[in-house]
PDB file of N, CA and C in Angstrom:
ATOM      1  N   UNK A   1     -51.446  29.120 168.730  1.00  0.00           N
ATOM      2  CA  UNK A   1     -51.031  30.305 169.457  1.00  0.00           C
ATOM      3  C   UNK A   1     -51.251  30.060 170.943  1.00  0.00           C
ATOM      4  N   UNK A   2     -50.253  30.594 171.893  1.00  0.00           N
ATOM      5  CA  UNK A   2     -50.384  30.265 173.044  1.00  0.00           C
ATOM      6  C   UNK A   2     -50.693  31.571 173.802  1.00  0.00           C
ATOM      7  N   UNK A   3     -51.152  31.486 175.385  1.00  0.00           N
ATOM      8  CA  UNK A   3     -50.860  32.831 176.043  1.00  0.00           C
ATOM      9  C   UNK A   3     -50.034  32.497 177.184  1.00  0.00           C
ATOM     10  N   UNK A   4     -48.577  32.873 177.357  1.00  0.00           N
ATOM     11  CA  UNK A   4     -48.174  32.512 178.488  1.00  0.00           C
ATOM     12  C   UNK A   4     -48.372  33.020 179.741  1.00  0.00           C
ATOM     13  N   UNK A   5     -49.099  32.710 180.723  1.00  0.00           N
ATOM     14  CA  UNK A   5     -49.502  33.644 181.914  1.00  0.00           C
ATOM     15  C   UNK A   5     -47.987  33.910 182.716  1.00  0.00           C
ATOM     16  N   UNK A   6     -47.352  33.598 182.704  1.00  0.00           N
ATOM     17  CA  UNK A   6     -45.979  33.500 183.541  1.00  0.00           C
ATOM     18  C   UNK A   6     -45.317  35.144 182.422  1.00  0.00           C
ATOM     19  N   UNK A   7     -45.754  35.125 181.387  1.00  0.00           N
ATOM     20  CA  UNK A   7     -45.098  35.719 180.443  1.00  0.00           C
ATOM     21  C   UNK A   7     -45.800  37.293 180.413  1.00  0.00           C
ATOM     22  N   UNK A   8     -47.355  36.772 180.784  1.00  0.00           N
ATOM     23  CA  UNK A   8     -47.981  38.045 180.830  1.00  0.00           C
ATOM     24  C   UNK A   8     -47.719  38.972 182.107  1.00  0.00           C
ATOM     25  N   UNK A   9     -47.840  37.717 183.273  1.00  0.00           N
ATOM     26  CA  UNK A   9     -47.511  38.259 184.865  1.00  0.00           C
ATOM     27  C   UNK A   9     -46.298  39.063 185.241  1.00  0.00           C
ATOM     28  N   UNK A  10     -44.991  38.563 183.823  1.00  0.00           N
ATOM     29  CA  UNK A  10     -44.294  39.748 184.063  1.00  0.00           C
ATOM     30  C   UNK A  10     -44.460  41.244 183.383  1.00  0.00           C
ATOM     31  N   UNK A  11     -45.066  40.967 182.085  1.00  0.00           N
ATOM     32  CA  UNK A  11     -45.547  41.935 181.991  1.00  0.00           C
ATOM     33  C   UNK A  11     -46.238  43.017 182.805  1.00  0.00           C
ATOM     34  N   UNK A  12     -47.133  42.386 183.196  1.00  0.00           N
ATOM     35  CA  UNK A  12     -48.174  43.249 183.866  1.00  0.00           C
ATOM     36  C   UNK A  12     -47.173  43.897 185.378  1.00  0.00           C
ATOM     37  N   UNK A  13     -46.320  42.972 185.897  1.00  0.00           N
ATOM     38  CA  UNK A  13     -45.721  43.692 186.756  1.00  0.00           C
ATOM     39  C   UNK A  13     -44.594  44.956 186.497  1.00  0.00           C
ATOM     40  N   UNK A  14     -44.075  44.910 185.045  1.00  0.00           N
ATOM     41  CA  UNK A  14     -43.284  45.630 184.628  1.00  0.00           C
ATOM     42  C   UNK A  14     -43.900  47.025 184.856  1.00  0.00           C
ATOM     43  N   UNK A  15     -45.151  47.248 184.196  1.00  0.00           N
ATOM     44  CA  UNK A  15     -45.955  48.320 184.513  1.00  0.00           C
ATOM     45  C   UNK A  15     -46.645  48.737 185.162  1.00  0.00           C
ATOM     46  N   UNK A  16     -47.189  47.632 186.244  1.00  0.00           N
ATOM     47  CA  UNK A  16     -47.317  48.178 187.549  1.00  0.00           C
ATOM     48  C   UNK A  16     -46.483  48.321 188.306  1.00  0.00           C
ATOM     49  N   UNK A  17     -44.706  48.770 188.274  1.00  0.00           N
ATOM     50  CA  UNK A  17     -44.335  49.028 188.826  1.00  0.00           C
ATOM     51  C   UNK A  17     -43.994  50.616 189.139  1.00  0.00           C
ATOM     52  N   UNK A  18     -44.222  50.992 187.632  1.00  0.00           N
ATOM     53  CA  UNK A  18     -44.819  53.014 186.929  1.00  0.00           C
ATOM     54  C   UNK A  18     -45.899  52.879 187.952  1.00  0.00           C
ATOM     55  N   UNK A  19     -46.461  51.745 187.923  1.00  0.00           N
ATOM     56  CA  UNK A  19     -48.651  52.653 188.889  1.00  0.00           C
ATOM     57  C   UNK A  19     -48.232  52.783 190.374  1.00  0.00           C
ATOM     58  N   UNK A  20     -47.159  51.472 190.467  1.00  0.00           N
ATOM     59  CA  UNK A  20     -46.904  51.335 192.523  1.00  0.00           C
ATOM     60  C   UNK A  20     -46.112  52.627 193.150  1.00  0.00           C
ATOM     61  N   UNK A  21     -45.317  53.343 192.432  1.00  0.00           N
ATOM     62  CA  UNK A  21     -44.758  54.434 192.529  1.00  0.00           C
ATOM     63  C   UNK A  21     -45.272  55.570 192.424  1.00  0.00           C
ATOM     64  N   UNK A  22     -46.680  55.376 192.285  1.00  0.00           N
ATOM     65  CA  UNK A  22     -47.599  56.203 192.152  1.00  0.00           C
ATOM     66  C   UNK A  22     -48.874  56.134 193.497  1.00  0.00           C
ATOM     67  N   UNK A  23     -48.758  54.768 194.304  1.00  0.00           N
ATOM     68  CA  UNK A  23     -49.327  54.703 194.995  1.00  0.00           C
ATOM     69  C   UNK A  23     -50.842  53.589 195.006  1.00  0.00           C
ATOM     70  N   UNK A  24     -50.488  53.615 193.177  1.00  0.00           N
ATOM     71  CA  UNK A  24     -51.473  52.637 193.010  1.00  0.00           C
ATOM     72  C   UNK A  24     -50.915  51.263 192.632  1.00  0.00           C
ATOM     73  N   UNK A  25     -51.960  50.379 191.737  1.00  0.00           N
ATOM     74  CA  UNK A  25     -51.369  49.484 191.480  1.00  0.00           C
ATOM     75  C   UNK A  25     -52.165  48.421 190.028  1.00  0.00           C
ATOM     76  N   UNK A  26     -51.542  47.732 189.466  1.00  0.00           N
ATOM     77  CA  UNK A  26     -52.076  46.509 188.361  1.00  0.00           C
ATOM     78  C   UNK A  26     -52.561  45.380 188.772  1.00  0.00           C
ATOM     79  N   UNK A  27     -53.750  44.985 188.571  1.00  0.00           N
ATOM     80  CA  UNK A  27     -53.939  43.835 189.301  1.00  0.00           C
ATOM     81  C   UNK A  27     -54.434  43.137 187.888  1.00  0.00           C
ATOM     82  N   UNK A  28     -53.411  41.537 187.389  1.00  0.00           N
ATOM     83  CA  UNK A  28     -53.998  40.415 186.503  1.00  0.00           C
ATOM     84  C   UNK A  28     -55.572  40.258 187.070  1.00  0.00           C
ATOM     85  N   UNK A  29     -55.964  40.036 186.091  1.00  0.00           N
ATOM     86  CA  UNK A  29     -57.127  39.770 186.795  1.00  0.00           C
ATOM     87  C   UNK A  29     -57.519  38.093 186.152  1.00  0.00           C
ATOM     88  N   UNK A  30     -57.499  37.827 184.902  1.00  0.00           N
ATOM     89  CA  UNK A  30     -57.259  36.899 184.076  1.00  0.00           C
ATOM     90  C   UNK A  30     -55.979  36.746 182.781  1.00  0.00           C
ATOM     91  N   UNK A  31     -55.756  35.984 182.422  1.00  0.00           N
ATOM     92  CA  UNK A  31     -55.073  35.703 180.621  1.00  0.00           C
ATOM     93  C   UNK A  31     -55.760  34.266 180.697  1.00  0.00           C
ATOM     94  N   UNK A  32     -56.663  34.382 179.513  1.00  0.00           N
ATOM     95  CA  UNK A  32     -57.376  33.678 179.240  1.00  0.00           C
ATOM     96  C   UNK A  32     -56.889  32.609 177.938  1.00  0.00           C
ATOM     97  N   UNK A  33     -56.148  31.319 177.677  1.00  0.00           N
ATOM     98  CA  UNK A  33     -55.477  30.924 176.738  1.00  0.00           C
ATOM     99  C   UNK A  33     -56.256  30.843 175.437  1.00  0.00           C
ATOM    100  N   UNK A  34     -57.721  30.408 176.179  1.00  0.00           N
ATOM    101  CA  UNK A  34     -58.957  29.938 175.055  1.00  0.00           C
ATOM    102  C   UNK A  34     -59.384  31.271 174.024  1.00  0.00           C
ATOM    103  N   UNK A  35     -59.456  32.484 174.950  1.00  0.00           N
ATOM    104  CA  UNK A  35     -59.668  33.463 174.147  1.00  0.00           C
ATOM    105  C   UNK A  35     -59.040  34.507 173.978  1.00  0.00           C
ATOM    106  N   UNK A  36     -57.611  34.255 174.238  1.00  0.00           N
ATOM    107  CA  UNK A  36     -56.388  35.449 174.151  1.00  0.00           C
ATOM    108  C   UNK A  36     -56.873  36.868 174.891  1.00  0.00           C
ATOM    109  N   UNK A  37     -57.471  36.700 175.502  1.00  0.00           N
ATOM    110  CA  UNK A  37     -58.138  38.053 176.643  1.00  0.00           C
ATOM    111  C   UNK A  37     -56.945  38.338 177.298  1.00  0.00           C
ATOM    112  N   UNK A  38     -56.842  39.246 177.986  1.00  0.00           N
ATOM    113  CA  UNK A  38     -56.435  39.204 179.172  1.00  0.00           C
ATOM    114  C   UNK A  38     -56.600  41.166 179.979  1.00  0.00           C
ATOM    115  N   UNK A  39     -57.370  40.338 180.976  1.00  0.00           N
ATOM    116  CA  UNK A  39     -57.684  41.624 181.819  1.00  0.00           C
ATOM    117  C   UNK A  39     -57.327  41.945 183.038  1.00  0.00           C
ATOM    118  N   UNK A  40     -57.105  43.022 183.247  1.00  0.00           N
ATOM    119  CA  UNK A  40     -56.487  43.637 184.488  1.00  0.00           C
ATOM    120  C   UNK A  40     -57.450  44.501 184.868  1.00  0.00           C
ATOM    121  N   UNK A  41     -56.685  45.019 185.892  1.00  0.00           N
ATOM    122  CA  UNK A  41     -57.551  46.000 186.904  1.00  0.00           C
ATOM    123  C   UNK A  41     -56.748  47.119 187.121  1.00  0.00           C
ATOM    124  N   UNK A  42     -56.689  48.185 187.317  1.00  0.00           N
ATOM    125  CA  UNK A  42     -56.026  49.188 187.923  1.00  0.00           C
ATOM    126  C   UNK A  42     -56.888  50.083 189.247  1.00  0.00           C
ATOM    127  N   UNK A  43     -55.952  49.751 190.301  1.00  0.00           N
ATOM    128  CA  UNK A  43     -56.823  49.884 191.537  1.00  0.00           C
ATOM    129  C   UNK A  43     -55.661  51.092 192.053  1.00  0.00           C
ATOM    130  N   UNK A  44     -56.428  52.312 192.380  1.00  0.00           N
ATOM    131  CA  UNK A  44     -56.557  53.812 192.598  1.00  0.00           C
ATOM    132  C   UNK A  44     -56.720  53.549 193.984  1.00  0.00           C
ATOM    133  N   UNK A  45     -56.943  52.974 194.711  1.00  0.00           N
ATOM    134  CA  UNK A  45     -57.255  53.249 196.365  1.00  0.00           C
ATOM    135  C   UNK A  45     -56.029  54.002 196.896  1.00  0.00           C
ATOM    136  N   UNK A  46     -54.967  53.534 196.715  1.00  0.00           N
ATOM    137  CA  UNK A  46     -54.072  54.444 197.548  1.00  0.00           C
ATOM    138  C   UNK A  46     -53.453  55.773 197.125  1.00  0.00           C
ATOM    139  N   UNK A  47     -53.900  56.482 195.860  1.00  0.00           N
ATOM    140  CA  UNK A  47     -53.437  57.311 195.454  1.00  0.00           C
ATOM    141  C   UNK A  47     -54.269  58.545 195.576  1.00  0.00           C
ATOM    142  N   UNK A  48     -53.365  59.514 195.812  1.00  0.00           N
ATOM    143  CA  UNK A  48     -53.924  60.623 196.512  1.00  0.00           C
ATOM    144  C   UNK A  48     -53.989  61.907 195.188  1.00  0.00           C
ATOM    145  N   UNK A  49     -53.231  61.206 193.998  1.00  0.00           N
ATOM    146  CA  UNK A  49     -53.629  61.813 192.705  1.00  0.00           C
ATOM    147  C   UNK A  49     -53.886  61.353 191.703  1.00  0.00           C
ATOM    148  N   UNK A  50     -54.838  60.995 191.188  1.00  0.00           N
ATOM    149  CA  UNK A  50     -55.825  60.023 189.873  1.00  0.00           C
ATOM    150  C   UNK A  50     -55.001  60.368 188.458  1.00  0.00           C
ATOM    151  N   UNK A  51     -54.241  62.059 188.731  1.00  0.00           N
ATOM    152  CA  UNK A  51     -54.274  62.260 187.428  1.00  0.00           C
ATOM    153  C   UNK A  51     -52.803  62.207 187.212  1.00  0.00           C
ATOM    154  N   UNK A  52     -51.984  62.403 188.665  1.00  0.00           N
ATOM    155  CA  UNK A  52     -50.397  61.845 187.908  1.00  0.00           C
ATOM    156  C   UNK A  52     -50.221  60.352 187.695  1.00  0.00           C
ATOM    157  N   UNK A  53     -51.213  59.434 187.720  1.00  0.00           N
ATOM    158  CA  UNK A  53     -51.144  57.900 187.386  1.00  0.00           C
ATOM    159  C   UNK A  53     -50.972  58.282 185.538  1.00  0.00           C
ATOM    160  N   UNK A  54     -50.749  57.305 184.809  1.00  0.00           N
ATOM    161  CA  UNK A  54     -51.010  57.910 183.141  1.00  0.00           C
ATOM    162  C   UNK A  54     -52.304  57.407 182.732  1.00  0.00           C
ATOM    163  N   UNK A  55     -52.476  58.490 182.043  1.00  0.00           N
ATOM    164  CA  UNK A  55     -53.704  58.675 181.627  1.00  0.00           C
ATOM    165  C   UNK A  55     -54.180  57.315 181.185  1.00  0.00           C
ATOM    166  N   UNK A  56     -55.490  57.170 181.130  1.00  0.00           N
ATOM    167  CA  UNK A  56     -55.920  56.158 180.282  1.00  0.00           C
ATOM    168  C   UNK A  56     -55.542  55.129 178.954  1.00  0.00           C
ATOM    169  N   UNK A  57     -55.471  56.318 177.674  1.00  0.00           N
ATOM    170  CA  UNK A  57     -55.262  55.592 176.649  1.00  0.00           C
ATOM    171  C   UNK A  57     -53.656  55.554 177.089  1.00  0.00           C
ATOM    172  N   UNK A  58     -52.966  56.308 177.188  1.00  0.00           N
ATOM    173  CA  UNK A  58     -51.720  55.827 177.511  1.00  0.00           C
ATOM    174  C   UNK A  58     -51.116  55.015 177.957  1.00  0.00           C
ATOM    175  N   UNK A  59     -51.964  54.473 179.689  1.00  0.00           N
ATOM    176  CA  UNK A  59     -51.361  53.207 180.056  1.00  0.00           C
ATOM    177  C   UNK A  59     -52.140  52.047 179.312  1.00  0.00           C
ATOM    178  N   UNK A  60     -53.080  51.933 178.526  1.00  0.00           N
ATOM    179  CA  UNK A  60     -53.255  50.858 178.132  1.00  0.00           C
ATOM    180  C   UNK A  60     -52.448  50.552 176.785  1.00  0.00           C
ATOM    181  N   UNK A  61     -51.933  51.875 176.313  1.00  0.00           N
ATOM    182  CA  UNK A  61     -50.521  51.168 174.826  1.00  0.00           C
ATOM    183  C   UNK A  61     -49.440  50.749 175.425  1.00  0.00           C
ATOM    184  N   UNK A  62     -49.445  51.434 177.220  1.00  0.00           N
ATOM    185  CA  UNK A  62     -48.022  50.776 177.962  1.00  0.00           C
ATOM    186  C   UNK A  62     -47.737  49.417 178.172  1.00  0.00           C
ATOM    187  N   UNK A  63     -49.067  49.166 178.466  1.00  0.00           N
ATOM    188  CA  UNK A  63     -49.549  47.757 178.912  1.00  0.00           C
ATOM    189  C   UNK A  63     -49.095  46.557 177.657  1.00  0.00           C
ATOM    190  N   UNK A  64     -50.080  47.566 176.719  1.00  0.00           N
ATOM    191  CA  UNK A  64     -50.464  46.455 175.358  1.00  0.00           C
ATOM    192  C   UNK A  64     -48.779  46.120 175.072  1.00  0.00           C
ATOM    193  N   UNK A  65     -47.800  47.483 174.735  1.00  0.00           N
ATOM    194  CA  UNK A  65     -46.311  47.091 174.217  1.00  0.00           C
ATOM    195  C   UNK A  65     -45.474  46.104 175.330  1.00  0.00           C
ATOM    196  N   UNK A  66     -45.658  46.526 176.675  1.00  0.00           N
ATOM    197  CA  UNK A  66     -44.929  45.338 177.683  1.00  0.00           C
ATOM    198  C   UNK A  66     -45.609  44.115 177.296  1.00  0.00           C
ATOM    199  N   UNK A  67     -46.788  43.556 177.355  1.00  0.00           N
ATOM    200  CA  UNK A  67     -47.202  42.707 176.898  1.00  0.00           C
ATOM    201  C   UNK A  67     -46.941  41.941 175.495  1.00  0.00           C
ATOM    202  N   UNK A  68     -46.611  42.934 174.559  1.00  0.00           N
ATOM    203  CA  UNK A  68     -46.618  42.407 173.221  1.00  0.00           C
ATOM    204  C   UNK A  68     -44.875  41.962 172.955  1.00  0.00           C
ATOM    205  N   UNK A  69     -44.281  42.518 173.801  1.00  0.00           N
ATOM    206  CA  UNK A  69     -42.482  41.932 173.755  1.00  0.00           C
ATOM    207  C   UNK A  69     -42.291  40.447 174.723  1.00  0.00           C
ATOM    208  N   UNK A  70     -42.827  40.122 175.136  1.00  0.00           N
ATOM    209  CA  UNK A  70     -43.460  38.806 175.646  1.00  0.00           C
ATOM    210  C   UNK A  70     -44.587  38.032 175.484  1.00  0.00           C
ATOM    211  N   UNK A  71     -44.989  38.290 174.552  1.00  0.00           N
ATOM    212  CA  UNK A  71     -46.380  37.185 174.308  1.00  0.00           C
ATOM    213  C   UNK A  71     -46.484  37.725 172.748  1.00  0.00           C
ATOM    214  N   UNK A  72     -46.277  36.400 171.465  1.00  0.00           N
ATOM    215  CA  UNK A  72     -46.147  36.218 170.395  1.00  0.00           C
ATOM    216  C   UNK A  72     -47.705  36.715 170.036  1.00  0.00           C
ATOM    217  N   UNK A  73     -47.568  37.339 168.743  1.00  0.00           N
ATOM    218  CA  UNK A  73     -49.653  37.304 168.492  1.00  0.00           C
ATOM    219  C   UNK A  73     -50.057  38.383 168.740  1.00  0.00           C
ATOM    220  N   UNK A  74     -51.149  37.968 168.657  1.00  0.00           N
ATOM    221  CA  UNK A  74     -52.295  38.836 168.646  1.00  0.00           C
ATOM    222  C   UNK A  74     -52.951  38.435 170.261  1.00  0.00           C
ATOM    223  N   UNK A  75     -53.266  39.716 170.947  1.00  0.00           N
ATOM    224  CA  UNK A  75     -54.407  39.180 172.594  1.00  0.00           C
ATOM    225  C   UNK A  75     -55.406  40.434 172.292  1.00  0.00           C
ATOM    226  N   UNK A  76     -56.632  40.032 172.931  1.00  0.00           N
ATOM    227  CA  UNK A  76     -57.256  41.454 173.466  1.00  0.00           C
ATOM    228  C   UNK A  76     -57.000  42.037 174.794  1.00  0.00           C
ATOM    229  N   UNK A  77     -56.403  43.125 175.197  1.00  0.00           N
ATOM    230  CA  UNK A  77     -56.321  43.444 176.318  1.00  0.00           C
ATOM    231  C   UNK A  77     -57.456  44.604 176.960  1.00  0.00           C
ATOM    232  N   UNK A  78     -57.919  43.901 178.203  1.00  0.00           N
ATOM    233  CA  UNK A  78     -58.914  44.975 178.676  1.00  0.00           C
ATOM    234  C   UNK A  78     -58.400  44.659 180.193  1.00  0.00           C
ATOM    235  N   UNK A  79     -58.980  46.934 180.348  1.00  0.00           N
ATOM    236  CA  UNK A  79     -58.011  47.151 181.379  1.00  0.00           C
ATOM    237  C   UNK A  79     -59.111  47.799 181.965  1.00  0.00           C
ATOM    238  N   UNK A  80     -59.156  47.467 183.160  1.00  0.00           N
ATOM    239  CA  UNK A  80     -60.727  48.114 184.297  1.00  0.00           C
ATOM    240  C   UNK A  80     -60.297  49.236 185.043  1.00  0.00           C
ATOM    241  N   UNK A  81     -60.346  50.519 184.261  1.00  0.00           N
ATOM    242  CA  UNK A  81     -60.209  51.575 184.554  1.00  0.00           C
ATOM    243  C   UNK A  81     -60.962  52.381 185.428  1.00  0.00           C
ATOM    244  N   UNK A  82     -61.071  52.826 186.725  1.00  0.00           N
ATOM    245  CA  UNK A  82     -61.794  53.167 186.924  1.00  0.00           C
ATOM    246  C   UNK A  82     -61.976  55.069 187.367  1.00  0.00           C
ATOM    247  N   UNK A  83     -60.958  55.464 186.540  1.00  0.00           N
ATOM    248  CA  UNK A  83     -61.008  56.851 186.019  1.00  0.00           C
ATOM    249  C   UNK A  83     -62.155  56.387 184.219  1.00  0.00           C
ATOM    250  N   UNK A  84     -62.440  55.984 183.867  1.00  0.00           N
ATOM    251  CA  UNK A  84     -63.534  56.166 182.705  1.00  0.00           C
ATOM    252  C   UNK A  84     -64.877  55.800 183.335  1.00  0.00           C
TER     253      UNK A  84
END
């Protein structure tokens, strides 16, 4: 099983492009091949409303499905929320 970072990076930009329109943004932080990780960041600095970003569990099934139509398998995805 592989993790393609090229594969995830579009991912992750697909849906940070919902957060940048919001003022915020997705930041890769890793995709890890050895341990199918892959973590991001979601960075709130420029947004002047926490709560029209999507909610928590929500953007992380957004994440997980953009991710999962490009990257075969099984990954763990963790997302550094810093609304929790």
């Amino acid at each position: 099983m592989s993790l393609d970072p090229a594969a995830v990076a579009a991912a992750v930009d697909e849906v940070g492009r919902i957060i940048r329109a919001d003022g915020g943004d997705l930041v890769l932080v890793a995709a890890d091949p050895a341990t199918l990780r892959i973590s991001l960041a979601l960075d709130l600095s420029g947004v002047s409303c926490e709560d029209c970003v999507l909610p928590p569990d929500q953007l992380h099934e957004t994440i997980a499905a953009a991710i999962g139509r490009r990257v075969p398998g099984e990954f763990e995805l963790v997302v550094a929320d810093p609304r929790r």
